[in-house]
Protein backbone atom coordinates (compact mmCIF):
# COMPACT_ATOMS: atom_id res chain seq x y z
CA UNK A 1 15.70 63.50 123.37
CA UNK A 2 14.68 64.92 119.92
CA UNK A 3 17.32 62.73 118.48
CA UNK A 4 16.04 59.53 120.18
CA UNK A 5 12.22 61.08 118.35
CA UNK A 6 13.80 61.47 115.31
CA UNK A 7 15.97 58.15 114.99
CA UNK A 8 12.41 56.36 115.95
CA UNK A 9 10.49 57.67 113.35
CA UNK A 10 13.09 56.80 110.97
CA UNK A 11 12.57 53.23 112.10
CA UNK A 12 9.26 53.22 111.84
CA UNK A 13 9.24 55.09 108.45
CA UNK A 14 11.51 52.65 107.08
CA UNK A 15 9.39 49.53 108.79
CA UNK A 16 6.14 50.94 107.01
CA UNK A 17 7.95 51.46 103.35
CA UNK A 18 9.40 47.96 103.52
CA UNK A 19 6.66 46.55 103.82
CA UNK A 20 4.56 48.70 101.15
CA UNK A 21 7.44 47.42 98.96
CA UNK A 22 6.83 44.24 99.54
CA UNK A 23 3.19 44.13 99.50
CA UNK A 24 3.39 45.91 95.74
CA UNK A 25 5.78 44.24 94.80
CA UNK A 26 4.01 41.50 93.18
CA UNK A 27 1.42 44.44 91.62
CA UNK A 28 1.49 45.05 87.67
CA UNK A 29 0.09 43.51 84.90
CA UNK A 30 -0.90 40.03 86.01
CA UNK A 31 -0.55 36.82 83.71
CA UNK A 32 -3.15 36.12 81.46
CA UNK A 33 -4.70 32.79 84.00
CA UNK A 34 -4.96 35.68 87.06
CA UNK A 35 -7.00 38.63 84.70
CA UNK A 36 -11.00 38.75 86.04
CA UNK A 37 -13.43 38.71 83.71
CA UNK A 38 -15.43 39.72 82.04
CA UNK A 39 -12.10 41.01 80.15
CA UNK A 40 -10.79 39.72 76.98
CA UNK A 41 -7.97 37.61 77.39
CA UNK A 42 -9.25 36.40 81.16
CA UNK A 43 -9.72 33.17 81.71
CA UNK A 44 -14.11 33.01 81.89
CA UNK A 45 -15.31 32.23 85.45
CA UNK A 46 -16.24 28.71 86.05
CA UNK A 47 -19.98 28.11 87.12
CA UNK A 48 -22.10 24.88 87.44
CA UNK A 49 -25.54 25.36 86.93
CA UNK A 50 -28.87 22.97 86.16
CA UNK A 51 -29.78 23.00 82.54
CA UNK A 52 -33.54 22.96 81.54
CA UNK A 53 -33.53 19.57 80.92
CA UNK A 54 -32.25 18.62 84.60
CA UNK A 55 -28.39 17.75 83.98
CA UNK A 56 -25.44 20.05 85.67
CA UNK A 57 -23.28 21.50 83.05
CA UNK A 58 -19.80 23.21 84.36
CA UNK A 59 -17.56 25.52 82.03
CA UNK A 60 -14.70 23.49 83.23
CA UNK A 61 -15.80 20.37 81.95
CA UNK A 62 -16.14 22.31 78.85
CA UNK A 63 -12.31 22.83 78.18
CA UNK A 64 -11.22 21.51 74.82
CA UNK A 65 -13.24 22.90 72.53
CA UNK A 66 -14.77 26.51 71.98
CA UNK A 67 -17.87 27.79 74.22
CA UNK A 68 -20.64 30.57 73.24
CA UNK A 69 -22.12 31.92 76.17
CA UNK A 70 -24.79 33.91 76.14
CA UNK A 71 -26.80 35.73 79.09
CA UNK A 72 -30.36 36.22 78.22
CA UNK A 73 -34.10 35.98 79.19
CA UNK A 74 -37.51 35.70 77.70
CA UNK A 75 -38.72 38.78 78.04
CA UNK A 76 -35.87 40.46 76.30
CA UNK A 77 -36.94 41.23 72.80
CA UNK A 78 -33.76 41.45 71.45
CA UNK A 79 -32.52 37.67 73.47
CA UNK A 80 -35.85 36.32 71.25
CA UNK A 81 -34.38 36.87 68.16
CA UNK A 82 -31.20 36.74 69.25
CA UNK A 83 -31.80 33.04 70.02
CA UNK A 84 -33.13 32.22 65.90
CA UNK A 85 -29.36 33.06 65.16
CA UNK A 86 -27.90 31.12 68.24
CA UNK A 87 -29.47 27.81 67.25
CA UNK A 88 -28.74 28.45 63.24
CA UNK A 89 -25.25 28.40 64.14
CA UNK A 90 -25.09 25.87 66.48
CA UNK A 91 -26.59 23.81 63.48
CA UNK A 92 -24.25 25.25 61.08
CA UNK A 93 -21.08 24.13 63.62
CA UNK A 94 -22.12 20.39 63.72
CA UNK A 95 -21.08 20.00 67.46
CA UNK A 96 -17.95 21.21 67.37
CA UNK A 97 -18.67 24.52 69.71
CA UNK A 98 -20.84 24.42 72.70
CA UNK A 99 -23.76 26.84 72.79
CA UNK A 100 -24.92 27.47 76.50
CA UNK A 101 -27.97 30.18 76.84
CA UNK A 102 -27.84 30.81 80.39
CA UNK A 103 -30.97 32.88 81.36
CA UNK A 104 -30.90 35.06 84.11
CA UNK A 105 -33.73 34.83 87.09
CA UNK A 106 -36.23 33.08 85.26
CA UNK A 107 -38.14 29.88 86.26
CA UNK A 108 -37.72 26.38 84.54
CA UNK A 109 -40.89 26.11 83.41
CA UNK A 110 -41.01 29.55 81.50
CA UNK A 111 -37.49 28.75 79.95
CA UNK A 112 -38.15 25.59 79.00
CA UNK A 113 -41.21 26.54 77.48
CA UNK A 114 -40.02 28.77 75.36
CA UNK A 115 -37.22 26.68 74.33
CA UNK A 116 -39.69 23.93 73.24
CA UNK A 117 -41.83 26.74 71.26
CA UNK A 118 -38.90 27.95 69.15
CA UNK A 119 -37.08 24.79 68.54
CA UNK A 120 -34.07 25.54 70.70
CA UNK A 121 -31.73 22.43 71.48
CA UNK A 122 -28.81 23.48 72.51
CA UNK A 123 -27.99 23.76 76.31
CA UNK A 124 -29.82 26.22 78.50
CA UNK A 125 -28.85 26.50 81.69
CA UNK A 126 -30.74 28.61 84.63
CA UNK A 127 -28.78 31.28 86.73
CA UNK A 128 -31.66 31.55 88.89
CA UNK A 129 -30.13 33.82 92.19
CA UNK A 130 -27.50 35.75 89.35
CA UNK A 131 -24.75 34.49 90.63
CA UNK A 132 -23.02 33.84 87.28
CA UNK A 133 -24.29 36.55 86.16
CA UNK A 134 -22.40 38.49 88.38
CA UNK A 135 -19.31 37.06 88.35
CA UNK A 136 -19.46 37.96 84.02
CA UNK A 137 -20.53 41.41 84.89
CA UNK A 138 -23.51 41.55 82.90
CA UNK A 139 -25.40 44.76 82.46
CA UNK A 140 -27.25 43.99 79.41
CA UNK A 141 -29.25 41.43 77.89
CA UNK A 142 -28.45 40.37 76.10
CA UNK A 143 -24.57 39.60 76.36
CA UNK A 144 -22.41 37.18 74.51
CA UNK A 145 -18.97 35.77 75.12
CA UNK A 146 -16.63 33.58 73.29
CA UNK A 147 -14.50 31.07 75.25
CA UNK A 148 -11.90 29.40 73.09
CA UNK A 149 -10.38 25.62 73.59
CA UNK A 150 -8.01 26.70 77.09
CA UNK A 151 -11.52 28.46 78.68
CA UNK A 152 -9.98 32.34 78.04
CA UNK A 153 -12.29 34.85 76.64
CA UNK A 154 -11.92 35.72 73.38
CA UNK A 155 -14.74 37.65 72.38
CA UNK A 156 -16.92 39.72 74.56
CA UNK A 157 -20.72 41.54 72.56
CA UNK A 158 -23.24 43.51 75.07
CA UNK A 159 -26.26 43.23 72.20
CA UNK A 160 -27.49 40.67 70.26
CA UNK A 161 -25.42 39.56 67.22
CA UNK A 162 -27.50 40.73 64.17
CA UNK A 163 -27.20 37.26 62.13
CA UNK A 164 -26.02 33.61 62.14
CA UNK A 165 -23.16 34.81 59.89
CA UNK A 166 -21.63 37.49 62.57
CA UNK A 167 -21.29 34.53 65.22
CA UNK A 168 -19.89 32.29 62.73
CA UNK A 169 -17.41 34.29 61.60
CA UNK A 170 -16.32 35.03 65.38
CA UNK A 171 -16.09 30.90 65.42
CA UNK A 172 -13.54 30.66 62.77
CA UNK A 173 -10.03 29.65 63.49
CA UNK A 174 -10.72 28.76 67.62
């Protein structure tokens, strides 16, 4: 009788570790297109959101040529001048990097607003339930990423960047 315990449990001991083999088996480092962001070297969440001036724009339709993304909203002292150096370098590029300020929670009317008062013309899109926020993790405001040509993150800065120059020189060579 004991041996009949014994020889079960070594079935089911064996059952339960071939499967745990097989369900880790795939578990490691994953390739660089299956990494989550908000990491560098992830491949940056897709979203589609409404822009301030009522178009849809969608990271994936992005692909091709290098993205600044930067979470942000009015009230944040730091996003306000923050957004001075933002549009001086989306000047200084000449179109070839797309600049989306993507505030978080705020109405359309307030963003746009303030876009209008401090000349801002490149894209600003509204993450009005978070949602995008989320899925880049953001704690602070605010936070910048860099998304190169194949739509992996390349450069990830919790703060504001303290000029025009920093950003540009993050730009060169994607």
């Amino acid at each position: 009788m004991v041996r009949k315990q014994i020889a079960w449990f070594n079935r089911r001991l064996l059952v339960v570790l071939v499967v745990l083999c097989w369900c880790f088996a795939g578990c490691g480092k994953p390739s660089v297109a299956l990494e989550v962001a908000p990491r560098v070297g992830a491949l940056a969440p897709d979203f589609n959101l409404s822009t301030t001036e009522g178009q849809e724009v969608s990271l994936d339709e992005l692909r091709g040529q290098p993205v600044v993304l930067c979470f942000w909203t009015t009230v944040c002292g730091y996003c306000r001048i923050q957004m001075s150096y933002l549009q001086e370098a989306f000047n200084r590029t000449g179109g070839e990097v797309r600049f989306i300020a993507i505030d978080l929670g705020e109405g359309e009317p307030t963003v746009a607003q303030f876009a209008r008062d401090n000349g801002i013309n490149f894209t600003i899109a509204l993450d009005q339930d978070l949602s995008v926020g989320n899925a880049y993790n953001v704690s602070y405001r605010p936070t910048n990423f860099i998304v190169d040509r194949e739509g992996v993150i390349r450069y990830i800065k919790p703060g504001p960047f303290s000029s025009a120059g920093e950003l540009l020189a993050l730009l060169e060579g994607l």
